[in-house]
C-alpha atoms as a PDB file:
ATOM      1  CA  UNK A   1      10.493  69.137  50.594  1.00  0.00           C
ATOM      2  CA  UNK A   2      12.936  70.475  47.962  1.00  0.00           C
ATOM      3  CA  UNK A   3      14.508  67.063  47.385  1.00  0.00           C
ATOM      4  CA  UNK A   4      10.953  65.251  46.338  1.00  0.00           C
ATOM      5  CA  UNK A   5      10.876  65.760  42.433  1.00  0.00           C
ATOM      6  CA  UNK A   6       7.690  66.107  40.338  1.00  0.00           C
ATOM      7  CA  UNK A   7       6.892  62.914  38.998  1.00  0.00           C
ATOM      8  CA  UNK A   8       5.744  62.971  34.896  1.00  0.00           C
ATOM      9  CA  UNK A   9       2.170  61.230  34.342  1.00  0.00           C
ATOM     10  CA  UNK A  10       2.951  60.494  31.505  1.00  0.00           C
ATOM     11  CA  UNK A  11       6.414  58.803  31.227  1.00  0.00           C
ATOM     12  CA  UNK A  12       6.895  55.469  30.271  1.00  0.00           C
ATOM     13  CA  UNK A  13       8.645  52.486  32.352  1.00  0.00           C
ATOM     14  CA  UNK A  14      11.568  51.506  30.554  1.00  0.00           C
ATOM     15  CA  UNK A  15      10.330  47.872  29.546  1.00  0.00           C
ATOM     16  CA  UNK A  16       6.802  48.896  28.337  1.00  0.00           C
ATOM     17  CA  UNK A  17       7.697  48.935  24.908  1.00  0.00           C
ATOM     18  CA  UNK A  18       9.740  45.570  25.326  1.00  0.00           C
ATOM     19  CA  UNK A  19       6.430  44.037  26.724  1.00  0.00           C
ATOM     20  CA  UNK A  20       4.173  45.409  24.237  1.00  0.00           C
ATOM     21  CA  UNK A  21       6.048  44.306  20.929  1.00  0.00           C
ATOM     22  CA  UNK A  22       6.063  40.618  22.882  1.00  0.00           C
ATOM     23  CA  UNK A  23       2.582  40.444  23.350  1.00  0.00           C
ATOM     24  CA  UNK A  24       1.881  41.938  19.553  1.00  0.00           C
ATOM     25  CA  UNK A  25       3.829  39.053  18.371  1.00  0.00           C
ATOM     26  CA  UNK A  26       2.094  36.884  21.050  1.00  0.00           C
ATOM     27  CA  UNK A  27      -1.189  37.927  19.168  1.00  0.00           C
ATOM     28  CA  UNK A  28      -0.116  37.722  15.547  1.00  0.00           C
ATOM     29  CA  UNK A  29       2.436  35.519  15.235  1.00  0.00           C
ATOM     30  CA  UNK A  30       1.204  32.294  17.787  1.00  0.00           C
ATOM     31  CA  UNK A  31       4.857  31.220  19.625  1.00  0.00           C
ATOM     32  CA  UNK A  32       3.671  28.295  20.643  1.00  0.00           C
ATOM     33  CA  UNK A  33       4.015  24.824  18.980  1.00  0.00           C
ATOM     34  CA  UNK A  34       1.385  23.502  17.248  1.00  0.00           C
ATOM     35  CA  UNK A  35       0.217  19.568  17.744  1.00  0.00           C
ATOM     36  CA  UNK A  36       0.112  17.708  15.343  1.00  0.00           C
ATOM     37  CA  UNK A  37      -3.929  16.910  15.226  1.00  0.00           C
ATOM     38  CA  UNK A  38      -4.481  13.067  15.055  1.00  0.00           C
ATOM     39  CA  UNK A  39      -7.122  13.524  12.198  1.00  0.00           C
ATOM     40  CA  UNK A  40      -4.464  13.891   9.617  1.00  0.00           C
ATOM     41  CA  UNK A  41      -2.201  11.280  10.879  1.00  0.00           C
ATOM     42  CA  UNK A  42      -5.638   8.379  10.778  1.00  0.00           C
ATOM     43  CA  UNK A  43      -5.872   9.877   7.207  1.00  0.00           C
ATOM     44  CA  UNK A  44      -2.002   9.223   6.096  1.00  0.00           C
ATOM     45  CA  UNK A  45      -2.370   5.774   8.151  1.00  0.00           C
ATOM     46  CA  UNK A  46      -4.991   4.718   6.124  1.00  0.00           C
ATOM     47  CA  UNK A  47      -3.903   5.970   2.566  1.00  0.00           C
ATOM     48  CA  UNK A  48      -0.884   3.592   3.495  1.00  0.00           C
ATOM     49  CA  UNK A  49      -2.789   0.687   4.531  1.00  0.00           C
ATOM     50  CA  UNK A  50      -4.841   1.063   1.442  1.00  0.00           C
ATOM     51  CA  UNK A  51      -1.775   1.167  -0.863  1.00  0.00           C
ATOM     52  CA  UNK A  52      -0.345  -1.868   0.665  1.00  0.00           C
ATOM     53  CA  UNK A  53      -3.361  -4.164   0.761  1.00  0.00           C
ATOM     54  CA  UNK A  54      -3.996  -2.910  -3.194  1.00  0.00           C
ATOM     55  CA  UNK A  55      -0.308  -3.785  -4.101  1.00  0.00           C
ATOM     56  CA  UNK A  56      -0.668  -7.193  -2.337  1.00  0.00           C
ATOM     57  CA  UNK A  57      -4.181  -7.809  -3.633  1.00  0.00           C
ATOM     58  CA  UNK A  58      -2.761  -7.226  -7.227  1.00  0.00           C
ATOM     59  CA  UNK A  59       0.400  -8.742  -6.496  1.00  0.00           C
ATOM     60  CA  UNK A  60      -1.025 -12.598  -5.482  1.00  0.00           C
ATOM     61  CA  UNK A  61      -3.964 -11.998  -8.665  1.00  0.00           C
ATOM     62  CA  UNK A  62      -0.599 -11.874 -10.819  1.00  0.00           C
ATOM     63  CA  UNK A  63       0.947 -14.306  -9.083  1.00  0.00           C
ATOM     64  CA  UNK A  64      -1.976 -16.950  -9.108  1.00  0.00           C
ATOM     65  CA  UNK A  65      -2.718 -15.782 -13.103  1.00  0.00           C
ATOM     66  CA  UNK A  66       1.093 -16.520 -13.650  1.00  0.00           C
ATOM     67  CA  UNK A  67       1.007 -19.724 -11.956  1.00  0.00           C
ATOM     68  CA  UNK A  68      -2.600 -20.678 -14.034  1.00  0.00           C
ATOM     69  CA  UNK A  69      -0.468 -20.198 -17.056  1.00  0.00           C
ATOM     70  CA  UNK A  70       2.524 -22.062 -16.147  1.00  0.00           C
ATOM     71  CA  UNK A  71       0.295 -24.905 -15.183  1.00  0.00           C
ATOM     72  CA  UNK A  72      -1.740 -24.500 -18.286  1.00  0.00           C
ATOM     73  CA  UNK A  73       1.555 -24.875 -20.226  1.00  0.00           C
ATOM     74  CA  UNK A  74       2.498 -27.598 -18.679  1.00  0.00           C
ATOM     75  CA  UNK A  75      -0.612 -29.510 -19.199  1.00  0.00           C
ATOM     76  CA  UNK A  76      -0.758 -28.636 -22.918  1.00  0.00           C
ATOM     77  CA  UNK A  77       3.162 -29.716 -23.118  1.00  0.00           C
ATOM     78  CA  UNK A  78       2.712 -33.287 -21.314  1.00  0.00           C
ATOM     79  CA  UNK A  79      -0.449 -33.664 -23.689  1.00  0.00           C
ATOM     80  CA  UNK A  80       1.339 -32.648 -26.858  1.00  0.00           C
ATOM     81  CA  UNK A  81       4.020 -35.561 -25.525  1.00  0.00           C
ATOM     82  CA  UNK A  82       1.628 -38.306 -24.495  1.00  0.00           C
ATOM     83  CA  UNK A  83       0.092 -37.906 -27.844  1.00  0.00           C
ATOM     84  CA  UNK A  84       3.249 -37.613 -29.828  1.00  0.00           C
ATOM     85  CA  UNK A  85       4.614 -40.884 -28.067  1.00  0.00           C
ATOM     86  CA  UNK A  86       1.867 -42.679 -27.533  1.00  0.00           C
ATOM     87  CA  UNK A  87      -0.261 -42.113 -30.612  1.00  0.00           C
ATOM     88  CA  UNK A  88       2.187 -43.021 -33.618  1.00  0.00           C
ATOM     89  CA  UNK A  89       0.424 -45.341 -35.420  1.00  0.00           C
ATOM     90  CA  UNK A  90      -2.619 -46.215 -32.926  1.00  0.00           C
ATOM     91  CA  UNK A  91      -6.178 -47.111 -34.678  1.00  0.00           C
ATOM     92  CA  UNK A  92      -8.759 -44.731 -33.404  1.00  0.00           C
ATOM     93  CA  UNK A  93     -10.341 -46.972 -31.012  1.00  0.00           C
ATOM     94  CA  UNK A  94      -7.259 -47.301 -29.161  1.00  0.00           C
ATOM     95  CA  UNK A  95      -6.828 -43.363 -29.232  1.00  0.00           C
ATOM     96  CA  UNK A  96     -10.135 -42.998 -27.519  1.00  0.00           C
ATOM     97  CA  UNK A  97      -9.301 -45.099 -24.956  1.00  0.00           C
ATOM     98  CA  UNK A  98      -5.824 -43.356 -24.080  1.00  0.00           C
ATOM     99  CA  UNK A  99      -7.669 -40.479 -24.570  1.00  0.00           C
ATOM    100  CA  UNK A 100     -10.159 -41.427 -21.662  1.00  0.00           C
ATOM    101  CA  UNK A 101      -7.120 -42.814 -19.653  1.00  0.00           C
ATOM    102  CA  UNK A 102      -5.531 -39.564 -19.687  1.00  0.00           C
ATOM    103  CA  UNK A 103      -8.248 -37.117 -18.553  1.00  0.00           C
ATOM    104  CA  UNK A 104      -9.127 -39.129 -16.267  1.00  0.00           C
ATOM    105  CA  UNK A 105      -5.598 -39.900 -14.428  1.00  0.00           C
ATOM    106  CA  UNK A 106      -3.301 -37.473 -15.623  1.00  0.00           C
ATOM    107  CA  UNK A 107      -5.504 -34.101 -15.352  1.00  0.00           C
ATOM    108  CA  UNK A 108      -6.351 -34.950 -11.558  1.00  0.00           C
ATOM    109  CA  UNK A 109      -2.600 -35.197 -10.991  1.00  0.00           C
ATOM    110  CA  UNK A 110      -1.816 -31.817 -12.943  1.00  0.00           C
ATOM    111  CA  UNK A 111      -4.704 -29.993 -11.248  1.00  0.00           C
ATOM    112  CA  UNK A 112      -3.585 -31.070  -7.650  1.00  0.00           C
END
């Protein structure tokens, strides 16, 4: 009986205080990886789609503005030489008539 030893109540195990600062940090700090929630990732999808179909949009209304131009120059150029050639010394009767002529041709072809 003299070789049983009086236990302490109150002693602590050696790894209590290893356990307890892990699950303080366990309830702070969370450990565990967080997932990337898909709300925010439908949000950056569609910013980009909305960027890209704004820089297109603009992109063929400049494009069709800058070919309306060049086609507008080029219509006032071939005028300007069909009526520098063609119109020297022409009576007006015969300028209205060239003048009908061409509209009527010439601006189909240019609009096409």
């Amino acid at each position: 009986m003299r070789d049983i030893k009086p236990t302490n109540p109150y002693r602590v195990p050696d790894n209590y205080f290893d356990h307890l600062e892990q699950s303080i940090l366990e309830t702070n700090f969370s450990t565990k990886k967080r997932k990337l929630s898909l709300g925010p990732l439908l949000v950056a999808a569609s910013v980009i789609l909305l960027a890209v179909t704004l820089y297109y949009t603009l992109y063929q209304t400049n494009s069709s503005f800058v070919d309306a131009k060049k086609e507008e120059l080029v219509y006032n150029r071939l005028f300007d030489l069909f009526i520098s050639e063609d119109y020297k010394n022409v009576p007006d009767e015969m300028e209205n008539e060239k003048l009908q002529e061409f509209y009527s041709d010439d601006l189909l072809i240019v609009m096409d």
